[in-house]
C-alpha atoms as a PDB file:
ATOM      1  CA  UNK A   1      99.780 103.063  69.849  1.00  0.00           C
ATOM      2  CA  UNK A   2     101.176 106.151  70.111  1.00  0.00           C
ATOM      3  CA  UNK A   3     102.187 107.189  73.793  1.00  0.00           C
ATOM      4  CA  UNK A   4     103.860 110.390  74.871  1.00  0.00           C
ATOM      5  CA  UNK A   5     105.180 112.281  77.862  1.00  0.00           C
ATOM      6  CA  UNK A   6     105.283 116.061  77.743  1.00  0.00           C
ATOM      7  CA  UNK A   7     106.820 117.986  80.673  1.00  0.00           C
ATOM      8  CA  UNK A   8     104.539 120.010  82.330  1.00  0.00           C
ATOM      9  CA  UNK A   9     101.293 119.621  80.208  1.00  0.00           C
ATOM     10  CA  UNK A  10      99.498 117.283  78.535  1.00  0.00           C
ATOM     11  CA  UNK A  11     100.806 116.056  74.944  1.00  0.00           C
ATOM     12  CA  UNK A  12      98.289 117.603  72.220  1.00  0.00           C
ATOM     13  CA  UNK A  13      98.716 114.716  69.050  1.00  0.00           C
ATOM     14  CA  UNK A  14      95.119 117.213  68.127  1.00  0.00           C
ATOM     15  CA  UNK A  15      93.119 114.092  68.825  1.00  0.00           C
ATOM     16  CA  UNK A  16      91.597 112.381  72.137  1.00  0.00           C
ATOM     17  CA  UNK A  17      94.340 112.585  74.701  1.00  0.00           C
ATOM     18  CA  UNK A  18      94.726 110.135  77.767  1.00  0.00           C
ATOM     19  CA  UNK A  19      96.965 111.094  80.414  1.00  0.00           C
ATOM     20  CA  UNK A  20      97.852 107.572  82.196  1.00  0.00           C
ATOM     21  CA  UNK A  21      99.268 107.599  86.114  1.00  0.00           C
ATOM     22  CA  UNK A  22     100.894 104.315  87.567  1.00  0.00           C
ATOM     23  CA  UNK A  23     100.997 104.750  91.117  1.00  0.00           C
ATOM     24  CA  UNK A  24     100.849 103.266  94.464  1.00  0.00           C
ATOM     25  CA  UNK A  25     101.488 103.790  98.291  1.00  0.00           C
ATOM     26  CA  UNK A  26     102.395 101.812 101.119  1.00  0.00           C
ATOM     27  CA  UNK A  27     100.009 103.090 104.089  1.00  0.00           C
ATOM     28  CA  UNK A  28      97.327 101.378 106.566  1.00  0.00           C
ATOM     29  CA  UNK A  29      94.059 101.352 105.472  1.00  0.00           C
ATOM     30  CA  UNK A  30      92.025 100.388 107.919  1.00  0.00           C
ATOM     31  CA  UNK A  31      88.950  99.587 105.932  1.00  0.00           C
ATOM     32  CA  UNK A  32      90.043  98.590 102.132  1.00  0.00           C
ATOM     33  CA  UNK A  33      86.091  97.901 100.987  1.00  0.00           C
ATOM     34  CA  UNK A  34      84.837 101.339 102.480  1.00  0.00           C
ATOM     35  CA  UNK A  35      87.628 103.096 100.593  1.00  0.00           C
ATOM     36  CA  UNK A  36      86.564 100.814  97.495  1.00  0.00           C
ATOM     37  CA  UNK A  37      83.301 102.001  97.845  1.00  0.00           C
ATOM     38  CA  UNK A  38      84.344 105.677  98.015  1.00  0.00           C
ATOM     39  CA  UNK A  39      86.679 105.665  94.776  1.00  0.00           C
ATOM     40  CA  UNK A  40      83.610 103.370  93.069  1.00  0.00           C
ATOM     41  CA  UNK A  41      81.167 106.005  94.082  1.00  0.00           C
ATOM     42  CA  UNK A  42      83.279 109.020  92.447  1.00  0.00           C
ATOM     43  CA  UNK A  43      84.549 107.453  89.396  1.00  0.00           C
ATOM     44  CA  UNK A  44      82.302 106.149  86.496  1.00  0.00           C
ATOM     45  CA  UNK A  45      83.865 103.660  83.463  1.00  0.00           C
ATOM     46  CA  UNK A  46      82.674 106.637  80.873  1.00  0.00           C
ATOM     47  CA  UNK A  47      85.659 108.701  82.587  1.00  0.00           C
ATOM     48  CA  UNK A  48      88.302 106.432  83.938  1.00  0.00           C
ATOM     49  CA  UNK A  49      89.702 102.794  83.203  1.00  0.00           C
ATOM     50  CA  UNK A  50      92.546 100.640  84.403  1.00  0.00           C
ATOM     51  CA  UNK A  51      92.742  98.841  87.622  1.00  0.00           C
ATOM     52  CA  UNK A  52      93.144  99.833  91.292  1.00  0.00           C
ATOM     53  CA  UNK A  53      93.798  97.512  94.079  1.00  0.00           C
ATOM     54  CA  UNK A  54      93.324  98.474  97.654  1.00  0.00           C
ATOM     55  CA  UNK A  55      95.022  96.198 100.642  1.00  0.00           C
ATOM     56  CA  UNK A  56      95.310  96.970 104.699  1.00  0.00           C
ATOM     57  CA  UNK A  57      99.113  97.341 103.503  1.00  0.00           C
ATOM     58  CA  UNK A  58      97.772 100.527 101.141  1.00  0.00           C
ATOM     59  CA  UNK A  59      96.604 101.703  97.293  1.00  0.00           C
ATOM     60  CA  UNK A  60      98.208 100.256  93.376  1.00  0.00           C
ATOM     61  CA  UNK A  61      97.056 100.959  90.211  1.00  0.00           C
ATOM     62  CA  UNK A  62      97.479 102.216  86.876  1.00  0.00           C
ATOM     63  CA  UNK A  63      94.677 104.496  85.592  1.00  0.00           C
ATOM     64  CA  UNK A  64      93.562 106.134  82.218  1.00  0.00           C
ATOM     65  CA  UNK A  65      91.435 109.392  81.571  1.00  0.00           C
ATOM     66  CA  UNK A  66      91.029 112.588  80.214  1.00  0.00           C
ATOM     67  CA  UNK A  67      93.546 115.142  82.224  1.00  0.00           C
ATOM     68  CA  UNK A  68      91.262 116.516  84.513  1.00  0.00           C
ATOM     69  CA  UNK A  69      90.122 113.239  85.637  1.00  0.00           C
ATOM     70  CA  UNK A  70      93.351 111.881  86.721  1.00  0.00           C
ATOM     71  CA  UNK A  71      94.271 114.960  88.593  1.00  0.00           C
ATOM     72  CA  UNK A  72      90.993 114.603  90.143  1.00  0.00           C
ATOM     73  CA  UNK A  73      91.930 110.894  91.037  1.00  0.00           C
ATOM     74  CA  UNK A  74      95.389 112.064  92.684  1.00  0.00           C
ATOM     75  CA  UNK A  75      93.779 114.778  94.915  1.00  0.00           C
ATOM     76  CA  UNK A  76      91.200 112.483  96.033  1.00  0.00           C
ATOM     77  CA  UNK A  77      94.178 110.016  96.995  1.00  0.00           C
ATOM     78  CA  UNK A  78      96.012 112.490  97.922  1.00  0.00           C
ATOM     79  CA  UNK A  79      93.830 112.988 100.801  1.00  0.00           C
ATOM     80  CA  UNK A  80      92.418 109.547 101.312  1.00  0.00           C
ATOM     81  CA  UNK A  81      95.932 107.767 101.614  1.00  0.00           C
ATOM     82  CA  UNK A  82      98.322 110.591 101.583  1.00  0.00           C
ATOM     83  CA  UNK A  83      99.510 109.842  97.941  1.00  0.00           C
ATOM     84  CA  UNK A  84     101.170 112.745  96.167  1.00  0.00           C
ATOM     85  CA  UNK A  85     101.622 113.924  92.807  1.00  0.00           C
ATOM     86  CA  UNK A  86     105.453 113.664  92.772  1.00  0.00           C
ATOM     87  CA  UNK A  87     105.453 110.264  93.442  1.00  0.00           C
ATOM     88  CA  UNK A  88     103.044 109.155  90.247  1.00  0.00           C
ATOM     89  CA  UNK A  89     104.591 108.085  86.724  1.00  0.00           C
ATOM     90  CA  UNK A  90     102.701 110.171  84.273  1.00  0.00           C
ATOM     91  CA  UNK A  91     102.841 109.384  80.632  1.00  0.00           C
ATOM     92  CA  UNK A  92     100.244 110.058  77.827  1.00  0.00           C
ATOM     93  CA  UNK A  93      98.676 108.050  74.427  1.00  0.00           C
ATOM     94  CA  UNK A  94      96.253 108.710  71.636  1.00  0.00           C
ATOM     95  CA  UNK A  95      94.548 105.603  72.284  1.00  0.00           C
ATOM     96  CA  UNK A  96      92.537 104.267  75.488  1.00  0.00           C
ATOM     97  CA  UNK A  97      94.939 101.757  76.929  1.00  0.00           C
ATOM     98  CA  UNK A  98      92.399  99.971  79.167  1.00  0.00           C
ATOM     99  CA  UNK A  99      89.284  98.671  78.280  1.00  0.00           C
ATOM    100  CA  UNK A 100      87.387  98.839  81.738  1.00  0.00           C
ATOM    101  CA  UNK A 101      87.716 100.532  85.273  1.00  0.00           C
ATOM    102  CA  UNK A 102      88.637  97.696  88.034  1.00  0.00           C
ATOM    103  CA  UNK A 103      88.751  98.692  91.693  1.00  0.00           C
ATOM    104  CA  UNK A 104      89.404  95.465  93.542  1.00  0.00           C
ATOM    105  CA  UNK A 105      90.476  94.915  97.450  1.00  0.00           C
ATOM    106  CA  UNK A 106      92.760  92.412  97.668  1.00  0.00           C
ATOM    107  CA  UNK A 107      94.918  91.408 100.668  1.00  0.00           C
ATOM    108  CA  UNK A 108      98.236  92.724  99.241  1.00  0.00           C
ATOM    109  CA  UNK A 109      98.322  95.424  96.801  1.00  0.00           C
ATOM    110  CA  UNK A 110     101.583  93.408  95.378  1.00  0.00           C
ATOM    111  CA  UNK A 111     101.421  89.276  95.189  1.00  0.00           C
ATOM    112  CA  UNK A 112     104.167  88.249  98.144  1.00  0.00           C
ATOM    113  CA  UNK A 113     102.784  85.607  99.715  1.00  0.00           C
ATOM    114  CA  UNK A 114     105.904  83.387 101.071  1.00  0.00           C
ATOM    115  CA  UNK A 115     106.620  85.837 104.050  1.00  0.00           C
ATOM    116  CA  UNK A 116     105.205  88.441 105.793  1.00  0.00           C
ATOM    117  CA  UNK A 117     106.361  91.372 105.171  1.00  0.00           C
ATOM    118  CA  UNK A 118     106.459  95.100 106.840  1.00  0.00           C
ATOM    119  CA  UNK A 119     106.709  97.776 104.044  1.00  0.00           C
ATOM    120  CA  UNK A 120     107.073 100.346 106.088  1.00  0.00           C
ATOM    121  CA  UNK A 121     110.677  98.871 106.876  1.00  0.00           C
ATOM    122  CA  UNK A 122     112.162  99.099 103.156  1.00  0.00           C
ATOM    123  CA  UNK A 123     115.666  99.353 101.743  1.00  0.00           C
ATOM    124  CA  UNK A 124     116.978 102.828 100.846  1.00  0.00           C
ATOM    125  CA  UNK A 125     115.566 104.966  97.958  1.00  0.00           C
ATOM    126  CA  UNK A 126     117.722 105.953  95.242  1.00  0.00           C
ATOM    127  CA  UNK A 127     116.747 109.164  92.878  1.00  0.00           C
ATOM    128  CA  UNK A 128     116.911 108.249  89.373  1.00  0.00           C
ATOM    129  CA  UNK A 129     119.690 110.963  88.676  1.00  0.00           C
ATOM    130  CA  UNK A 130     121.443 108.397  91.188  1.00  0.00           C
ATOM    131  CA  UNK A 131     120.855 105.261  90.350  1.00  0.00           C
ATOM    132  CA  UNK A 132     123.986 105.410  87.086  1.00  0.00           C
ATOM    133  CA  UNK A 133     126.280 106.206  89.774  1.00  0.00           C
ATOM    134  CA  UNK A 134     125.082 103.389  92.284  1.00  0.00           C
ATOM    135  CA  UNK A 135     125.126 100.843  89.585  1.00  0.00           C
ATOM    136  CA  UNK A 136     128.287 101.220  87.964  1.00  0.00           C
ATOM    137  CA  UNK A 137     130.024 100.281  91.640  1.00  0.00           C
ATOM    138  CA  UNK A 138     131.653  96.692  90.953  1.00  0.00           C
ATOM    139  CA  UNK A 139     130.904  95.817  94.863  1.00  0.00           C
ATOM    140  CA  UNK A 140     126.775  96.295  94.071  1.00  0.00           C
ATOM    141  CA  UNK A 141     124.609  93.352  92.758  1.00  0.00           C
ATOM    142  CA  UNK A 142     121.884  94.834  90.541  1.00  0.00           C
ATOM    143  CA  UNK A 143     119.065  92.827  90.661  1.00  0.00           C
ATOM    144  CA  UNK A 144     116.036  92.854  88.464  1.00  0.00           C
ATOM    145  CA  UNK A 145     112.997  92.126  90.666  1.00  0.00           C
ATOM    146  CA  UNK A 146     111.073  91.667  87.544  1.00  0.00           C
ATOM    147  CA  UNK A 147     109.243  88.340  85.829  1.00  0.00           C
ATOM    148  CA  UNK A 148     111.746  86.955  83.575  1.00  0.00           C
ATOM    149  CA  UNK A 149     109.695  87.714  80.381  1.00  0.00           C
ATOM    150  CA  UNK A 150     110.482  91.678  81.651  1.00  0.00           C
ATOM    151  CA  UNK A 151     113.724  91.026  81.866  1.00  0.00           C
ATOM    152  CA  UNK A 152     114.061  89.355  78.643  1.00  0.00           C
ATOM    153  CA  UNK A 153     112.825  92.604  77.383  1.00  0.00           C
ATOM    154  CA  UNK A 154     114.803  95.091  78.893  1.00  0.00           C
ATOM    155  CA  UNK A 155     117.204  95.629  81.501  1.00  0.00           C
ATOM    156  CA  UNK A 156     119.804  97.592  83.217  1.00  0.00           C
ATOM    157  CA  UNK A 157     123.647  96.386  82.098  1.00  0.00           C
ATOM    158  CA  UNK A 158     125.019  93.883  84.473  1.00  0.00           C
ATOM    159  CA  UNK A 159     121.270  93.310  86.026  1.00  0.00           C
ATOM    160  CA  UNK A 160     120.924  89.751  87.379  1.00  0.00           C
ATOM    161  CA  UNK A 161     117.616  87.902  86.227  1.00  0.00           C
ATOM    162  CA  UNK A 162     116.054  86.044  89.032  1.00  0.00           C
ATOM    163  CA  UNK A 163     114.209  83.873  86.922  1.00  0.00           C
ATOM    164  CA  UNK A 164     110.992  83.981  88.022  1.00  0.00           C
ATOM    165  CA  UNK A 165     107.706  83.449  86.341  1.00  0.00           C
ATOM    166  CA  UNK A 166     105.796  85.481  89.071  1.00  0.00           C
ATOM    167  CA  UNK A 167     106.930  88.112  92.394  1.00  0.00           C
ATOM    168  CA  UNK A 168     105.854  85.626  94.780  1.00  0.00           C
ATOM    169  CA  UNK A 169     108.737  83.022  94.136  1.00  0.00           C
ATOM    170  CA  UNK A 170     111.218  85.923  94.138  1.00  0.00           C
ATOM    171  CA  UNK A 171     111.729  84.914  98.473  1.00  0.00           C
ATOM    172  CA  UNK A 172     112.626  81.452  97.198  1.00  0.00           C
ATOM    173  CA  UNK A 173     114.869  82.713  94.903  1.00  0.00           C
ATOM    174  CA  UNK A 174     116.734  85.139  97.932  1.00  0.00           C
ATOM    175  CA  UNK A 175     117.067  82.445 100.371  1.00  0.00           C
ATOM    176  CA  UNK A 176     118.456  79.709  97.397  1.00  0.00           C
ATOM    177  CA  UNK A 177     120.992  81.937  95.686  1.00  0.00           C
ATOM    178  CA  UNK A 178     121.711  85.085  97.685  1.00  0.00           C
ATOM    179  CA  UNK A 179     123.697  85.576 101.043  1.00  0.00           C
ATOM    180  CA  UNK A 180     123.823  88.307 103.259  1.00  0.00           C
ATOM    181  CA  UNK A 181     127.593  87.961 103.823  1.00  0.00           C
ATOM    182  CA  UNK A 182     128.410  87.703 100.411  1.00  0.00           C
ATOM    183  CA  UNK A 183     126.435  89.934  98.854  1.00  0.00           C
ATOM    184  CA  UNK A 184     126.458  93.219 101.532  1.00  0.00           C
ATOM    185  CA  UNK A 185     125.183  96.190  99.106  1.00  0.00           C
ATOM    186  CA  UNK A 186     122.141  95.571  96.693  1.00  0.00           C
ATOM    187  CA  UNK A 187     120.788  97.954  94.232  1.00  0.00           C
ATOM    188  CA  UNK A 188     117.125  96.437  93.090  1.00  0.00           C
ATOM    189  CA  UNK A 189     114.830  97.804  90.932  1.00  0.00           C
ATOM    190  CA  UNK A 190     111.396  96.846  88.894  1.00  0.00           C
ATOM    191  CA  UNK A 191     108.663  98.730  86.291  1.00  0.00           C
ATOM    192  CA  UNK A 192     107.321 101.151  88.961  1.00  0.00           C
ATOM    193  CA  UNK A 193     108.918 100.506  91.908  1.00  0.00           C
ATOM    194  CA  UNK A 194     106.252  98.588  94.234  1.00  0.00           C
ATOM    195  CA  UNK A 195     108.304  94.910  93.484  1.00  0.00           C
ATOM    196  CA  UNK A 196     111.586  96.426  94.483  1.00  0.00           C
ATOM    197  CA  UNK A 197     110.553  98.445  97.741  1.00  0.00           C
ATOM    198  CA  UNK A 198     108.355  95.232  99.106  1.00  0.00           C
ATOM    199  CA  UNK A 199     110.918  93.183  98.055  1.00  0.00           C
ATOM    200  CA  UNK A 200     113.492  95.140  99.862  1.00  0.00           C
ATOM    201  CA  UNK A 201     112.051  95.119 102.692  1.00  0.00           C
ATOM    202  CA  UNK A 202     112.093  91.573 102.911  1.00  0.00           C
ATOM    203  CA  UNK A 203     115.743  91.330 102.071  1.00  0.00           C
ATOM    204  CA  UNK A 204     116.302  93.498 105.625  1.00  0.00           C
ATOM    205  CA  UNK A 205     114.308  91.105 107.223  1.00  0.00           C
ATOM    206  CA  UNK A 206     116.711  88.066 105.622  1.00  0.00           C
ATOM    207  CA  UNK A 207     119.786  90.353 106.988  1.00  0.00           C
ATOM    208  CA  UNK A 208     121.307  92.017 103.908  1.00  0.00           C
ATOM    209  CA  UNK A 209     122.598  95.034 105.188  1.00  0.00           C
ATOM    210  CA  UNK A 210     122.769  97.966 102.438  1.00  0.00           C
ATOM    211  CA  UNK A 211     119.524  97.206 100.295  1.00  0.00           C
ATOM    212  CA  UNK A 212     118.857 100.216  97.754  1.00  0.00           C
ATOM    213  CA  UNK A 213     115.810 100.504  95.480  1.00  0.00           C
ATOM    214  CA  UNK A 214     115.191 102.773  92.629  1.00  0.00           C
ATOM    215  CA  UNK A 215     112.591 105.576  93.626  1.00  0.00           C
ATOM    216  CA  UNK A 216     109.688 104.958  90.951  1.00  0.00           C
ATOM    217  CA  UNK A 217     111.201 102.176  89.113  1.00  0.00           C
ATOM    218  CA  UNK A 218     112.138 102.063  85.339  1.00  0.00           C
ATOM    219  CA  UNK A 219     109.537 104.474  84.671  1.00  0.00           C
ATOM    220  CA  UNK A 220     110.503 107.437  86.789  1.00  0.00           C
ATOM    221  CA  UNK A 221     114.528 106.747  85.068  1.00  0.00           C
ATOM    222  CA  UNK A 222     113.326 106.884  81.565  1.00  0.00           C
ATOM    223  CA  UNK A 223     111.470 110.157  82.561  1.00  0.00           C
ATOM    224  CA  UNK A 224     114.042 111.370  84.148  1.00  0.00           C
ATOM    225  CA  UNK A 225     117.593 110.302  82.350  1.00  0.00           C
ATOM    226  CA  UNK A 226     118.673 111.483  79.172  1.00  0.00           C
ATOM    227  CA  UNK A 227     118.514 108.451  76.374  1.00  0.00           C
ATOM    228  CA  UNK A 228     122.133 109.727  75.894  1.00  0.00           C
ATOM    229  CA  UNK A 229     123.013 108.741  79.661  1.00  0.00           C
ATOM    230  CA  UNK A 230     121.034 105.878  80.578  1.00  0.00           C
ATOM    231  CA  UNK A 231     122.192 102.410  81.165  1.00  0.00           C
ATOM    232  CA  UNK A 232     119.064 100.857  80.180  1.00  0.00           C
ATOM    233  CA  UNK A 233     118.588  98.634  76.996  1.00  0.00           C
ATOM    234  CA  UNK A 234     115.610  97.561  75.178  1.00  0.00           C
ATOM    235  CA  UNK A 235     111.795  98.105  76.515  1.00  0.00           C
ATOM    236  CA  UNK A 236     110.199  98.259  79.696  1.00  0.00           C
ATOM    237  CA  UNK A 237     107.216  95.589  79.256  1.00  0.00           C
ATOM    238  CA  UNK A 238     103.986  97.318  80.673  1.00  0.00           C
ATOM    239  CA  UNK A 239     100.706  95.526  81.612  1.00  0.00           C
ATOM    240  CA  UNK A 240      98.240  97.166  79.024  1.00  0.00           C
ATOM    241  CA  UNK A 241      97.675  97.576  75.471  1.00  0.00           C
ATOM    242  CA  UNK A 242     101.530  99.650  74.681  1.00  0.00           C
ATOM    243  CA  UNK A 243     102.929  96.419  75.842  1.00  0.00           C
ATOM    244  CA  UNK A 244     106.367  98.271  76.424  1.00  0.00           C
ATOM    245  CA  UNK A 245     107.730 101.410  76.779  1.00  0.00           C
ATOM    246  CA  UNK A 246     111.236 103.311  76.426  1.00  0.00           C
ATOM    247  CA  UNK A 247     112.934 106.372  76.637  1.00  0.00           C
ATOM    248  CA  UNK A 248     110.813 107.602  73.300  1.00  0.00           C
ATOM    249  CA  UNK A 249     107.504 107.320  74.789  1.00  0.00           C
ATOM    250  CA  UNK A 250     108.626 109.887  77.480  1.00  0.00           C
ATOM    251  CA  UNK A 251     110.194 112.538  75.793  1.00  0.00           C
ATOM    252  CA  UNK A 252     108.672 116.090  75.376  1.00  0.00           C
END
């Protein structure tokens, strides 16, 4: 499948363009299934596909449609949960890379489950223009908050694989083999950067002290960084028909 990013406008391959936006937000929602309702009411599966999921804790998802739809799905967020353009991962195919629409409420918008965690208390953000700089410091660990089949894929050099099968035993895997005194600065990242901002927030909680995160994961850095000056090797494994992505599939 062919799959494209164009700065600024939609990539024209002169057939049926999608335009696909990963995005979430951490925000209260004080009534998931009415907003559920809402986006189900305004959006039909002849216009829009992928999956949404809507917590208390706020809005995830990775959507598909023509270019005017999604922009239309971004406004309307944009004022429902205070979501905002500059914080969505754009990127474009030539073939439909989700078969239905899903709009589920769930209790977390990302899998946790072995503490609670406040989101709104995260580690620091780090712009992908950054994140070379931060990760090339000998005194950071650079953890991959990823599954381990992602980071079997790809990875950033020197990246330490958790090895997890799924996010919610990445807690165990904090409390077993990291310590706060030992390891004082931590530079995490993941695809789109939900894992690695819920996942720094619980390393605050645990007591690390400097916890950085990369601001829109792996996707906003291969937008962003120049193939020429990225530390990044092999693909970024994506949940939908592309199966992975890399610096290629985002260049205009």
């Amino acid at each position: 499948m062919t799959n494209k990013k164009a700065r600024g406008s939609v990539f024209d391959n002169g057939g049926m363009v999608y335009t696909i936006a990963a995005f979430y937000r951490f925000v209260a929602v004080a009534d998931p299934a009415g907003l559920r309702e809402e986006m189900a009411g305004l959006f039909t599966e002849e216009e829009l596909w992928g999956t949404m999921l809507i917590a208390g804790e706020g809005v995830n998802g990775t959507m598909a449609g023509e270019a005017g739809t999604i922009s239309r799905l971004i406004e309307t967020l944009g004022a429902k949960v205070g979501l905002e353009a500059g914080d969505v991962k754009f990127s474009y195919a030539d073939e439909r890379p989700f078969g239905r629409l899903k709009i589920k409420v769930k209790d977390e918008i990302i899998a946790f489950r072995k503490a609670v965690v406040d989101p709104s208390q995260a580690g620091t953000y780090v712009e992908a223009r950054d994140w070379n700089a931060l990760i090339a410091d000998p005194e950071v660990l650079v953890l991959d908050t990823r599954n381990k089949y992602e980071y079997e894929a790809g990875t950033f050099a020197a990246a330490v694989d958790p090895g997890i099968e799924n996010f919610s035993e990445f807690a165990t895997f904090v409390k077993e083999r990291l310590d706060p005194e030992r390891h004082k600065r931590v530079a995490m990242f993941c695809t789109g950067g939900i894992r690695c901002e819920k996942a720094s927030a619980f390393m605050l909680q645990e007591g690390f002290g400097e916890v950085y995160h990369l601001k829109g994961g792996i996707l906003k850095y291969l937008e962003e960084v120049p193939e020429a000056e990225s530390r990044w090797s092999g693909d970024c494994f994506v949940f939908d028909r592309r199966r992975g992505v890399g610096h290629e599939d985002f260049e205009g």
